[in-house]
C-alpha atoms as a PDB file:
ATOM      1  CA  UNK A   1     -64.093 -40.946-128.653  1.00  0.00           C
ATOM      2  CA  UNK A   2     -63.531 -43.956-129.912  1.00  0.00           C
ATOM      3  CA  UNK A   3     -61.070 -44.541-133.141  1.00  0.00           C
ATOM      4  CA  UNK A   4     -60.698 -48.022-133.569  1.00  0.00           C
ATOM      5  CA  UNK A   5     -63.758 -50.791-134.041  1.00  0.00           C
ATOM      6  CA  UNK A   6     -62.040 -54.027-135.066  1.00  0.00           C
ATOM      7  CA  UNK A   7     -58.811 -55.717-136.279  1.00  0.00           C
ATOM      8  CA  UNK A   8     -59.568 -56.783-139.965  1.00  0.00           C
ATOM      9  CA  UNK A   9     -58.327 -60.162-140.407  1.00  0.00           C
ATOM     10  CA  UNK A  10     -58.106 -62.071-143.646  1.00  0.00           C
ATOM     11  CA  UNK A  11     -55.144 -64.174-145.592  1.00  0.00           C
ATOM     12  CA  UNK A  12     -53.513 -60.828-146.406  1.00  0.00           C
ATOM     13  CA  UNK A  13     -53.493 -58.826-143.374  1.00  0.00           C
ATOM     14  CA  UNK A  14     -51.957 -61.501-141.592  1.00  0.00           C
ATOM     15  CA  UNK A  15     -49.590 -62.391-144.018  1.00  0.00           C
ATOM     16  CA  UNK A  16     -48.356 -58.553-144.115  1.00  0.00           C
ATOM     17  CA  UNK A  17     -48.277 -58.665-139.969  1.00  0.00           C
ATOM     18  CA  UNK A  18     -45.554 -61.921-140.535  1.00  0.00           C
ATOM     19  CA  UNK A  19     -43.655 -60.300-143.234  1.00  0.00           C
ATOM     20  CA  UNK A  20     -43.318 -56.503-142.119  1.00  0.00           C
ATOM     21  CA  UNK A  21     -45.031 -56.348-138.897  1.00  0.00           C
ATOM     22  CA  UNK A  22     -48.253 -54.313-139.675  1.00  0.00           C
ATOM     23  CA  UNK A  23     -51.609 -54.671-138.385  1.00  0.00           C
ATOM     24  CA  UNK A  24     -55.089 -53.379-139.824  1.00  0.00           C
ATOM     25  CA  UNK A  25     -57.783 -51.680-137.851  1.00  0.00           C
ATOM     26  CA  UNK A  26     -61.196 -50.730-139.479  1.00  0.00           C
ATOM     27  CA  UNK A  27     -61.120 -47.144-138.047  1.00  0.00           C
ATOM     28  CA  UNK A  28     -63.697 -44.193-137.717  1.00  0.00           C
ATOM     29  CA  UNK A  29     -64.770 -42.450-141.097  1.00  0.00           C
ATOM     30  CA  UNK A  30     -63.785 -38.876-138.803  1.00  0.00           C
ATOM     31  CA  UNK A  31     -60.539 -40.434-137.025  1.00  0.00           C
ATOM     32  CA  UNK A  32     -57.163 -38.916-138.584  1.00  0.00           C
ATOM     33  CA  UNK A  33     -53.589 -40.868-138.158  1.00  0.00           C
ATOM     34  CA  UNK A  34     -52.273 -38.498-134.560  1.00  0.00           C
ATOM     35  CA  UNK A  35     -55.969 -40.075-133.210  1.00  0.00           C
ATOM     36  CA  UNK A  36     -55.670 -43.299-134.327  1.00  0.00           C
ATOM     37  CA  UNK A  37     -51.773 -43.601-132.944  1.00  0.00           C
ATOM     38  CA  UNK A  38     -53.143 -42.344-129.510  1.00  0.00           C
ATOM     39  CA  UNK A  39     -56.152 -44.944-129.475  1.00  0.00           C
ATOM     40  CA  UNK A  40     -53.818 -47.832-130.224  1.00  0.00           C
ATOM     41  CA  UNK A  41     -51.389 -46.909-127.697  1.00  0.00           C
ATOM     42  CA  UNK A  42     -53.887 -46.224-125.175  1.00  0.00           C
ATOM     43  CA  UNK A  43     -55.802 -49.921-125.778  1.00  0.00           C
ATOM     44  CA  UNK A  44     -52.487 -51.892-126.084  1.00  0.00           C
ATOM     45  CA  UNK A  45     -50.012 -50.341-123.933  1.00  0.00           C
ATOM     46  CA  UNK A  46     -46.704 -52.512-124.997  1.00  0.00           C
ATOM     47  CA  UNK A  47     -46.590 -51.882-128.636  1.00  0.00           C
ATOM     48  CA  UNK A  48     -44.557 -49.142-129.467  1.00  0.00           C
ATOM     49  CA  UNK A  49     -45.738 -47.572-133.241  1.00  0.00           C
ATOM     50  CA  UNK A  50     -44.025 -46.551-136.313  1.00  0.00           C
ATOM     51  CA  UNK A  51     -46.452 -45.400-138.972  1.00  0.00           C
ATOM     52  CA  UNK A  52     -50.010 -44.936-139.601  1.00  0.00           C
ATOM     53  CA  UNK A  53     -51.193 -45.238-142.859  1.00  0.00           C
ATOM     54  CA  UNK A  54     -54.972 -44.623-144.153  1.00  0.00           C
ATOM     55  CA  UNK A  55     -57.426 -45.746-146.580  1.00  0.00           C
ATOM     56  CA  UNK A  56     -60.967 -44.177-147.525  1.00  0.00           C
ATOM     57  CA  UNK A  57     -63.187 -46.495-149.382  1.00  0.00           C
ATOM     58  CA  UNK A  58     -66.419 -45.321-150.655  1.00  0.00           C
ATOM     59  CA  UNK A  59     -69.395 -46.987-149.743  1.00  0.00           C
ATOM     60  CA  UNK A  60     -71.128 -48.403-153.045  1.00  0.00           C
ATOM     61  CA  UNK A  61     -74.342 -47.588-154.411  1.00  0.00           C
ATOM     62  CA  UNK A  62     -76.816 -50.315-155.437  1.00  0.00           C
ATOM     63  CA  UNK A  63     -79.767 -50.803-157.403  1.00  0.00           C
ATOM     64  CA  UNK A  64     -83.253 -51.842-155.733  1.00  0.00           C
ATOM     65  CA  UNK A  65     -84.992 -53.090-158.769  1.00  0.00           C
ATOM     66  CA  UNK A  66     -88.501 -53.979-157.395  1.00  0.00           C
ATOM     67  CA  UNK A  67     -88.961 -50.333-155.925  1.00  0.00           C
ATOM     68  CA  UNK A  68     -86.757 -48.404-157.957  1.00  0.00           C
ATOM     69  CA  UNK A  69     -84.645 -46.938-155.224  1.00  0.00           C
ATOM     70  CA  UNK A  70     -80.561 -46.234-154.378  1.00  0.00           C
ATOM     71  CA  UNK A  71     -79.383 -47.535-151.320  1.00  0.00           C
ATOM     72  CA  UNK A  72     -75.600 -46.719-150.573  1.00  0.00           C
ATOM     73  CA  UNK A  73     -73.433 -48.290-147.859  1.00  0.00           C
ATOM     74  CA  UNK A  74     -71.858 -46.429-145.727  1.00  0.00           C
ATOM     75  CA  UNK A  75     -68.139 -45.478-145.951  1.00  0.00           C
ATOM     76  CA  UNK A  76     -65.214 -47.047-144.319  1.00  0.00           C
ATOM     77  CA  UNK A  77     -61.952 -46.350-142.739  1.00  0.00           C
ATOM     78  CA  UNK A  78     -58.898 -48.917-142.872  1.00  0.00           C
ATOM     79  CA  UNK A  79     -55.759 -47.780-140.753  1.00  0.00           C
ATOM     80  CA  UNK A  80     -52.328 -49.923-141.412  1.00  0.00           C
ATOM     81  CA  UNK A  81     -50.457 -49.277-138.791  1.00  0.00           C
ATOM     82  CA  UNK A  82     -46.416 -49.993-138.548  1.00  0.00           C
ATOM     83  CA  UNK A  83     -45.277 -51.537-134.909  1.00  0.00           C
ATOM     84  CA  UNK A  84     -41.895 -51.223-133.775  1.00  0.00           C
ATOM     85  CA  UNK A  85     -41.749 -53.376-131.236  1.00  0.00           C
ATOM     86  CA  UNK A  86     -44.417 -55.147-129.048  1.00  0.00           C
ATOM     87  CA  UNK A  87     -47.113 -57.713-130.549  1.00  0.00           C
ATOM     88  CA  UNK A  88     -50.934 -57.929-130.724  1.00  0.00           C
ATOM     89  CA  UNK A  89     -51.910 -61.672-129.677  1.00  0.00           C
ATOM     90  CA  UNK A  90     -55.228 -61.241-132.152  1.00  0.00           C
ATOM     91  CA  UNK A  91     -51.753 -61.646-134.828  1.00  0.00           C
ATOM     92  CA  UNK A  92     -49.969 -63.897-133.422  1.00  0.00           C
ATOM     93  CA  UNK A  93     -49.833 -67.110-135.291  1.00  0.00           C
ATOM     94  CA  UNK A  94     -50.555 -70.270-133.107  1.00  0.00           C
END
């Protein structure tokens, strides 16, 4: 299965790649840190990994005020992972 969807990148994620080399995957709501480790090293081969941290966000609930119904997005999954050595060009600065 697959774990990871997308690299999230934004001012801070790249600015925490420059200053202590980690990156930020939007993950799998199911996908646990052992998974996620084996994913990345599996798509990029050369980076060796240090730590996998995880963060659950809830998905919101919202308001429909014309019909009077509760829509709620869906959950999400953000993985900051550690690298040791190795790079990921979609964080390399140009």
């Amino acid at each position: 299965m697959n774990f990871l969807f997308e690299p999230v990148i934004s001012e801070k994620t790249l600015a925490l790649y420059e200053k202590s080399k980690v990156v930020t995957f939007r993950v799998n709501v199911s996908a646990n840190k052992h998974s996620i480790k084996a994913q990345l090293l599996k798509v990029y081969p050369t980076v060796k990994v240090g730590s996998v941290n995880v963060l659950n966000r809830l998905g919101k609930y919202k308001l429909n005020s014309r019909r009077k119904k509760i829509k709620k997005y869906p959950d999400t999954k953000i993985a900051y992972i550690k690298l040791v050595s190795g790079e990921i060009e979609i964080f390399k600065k140009n």
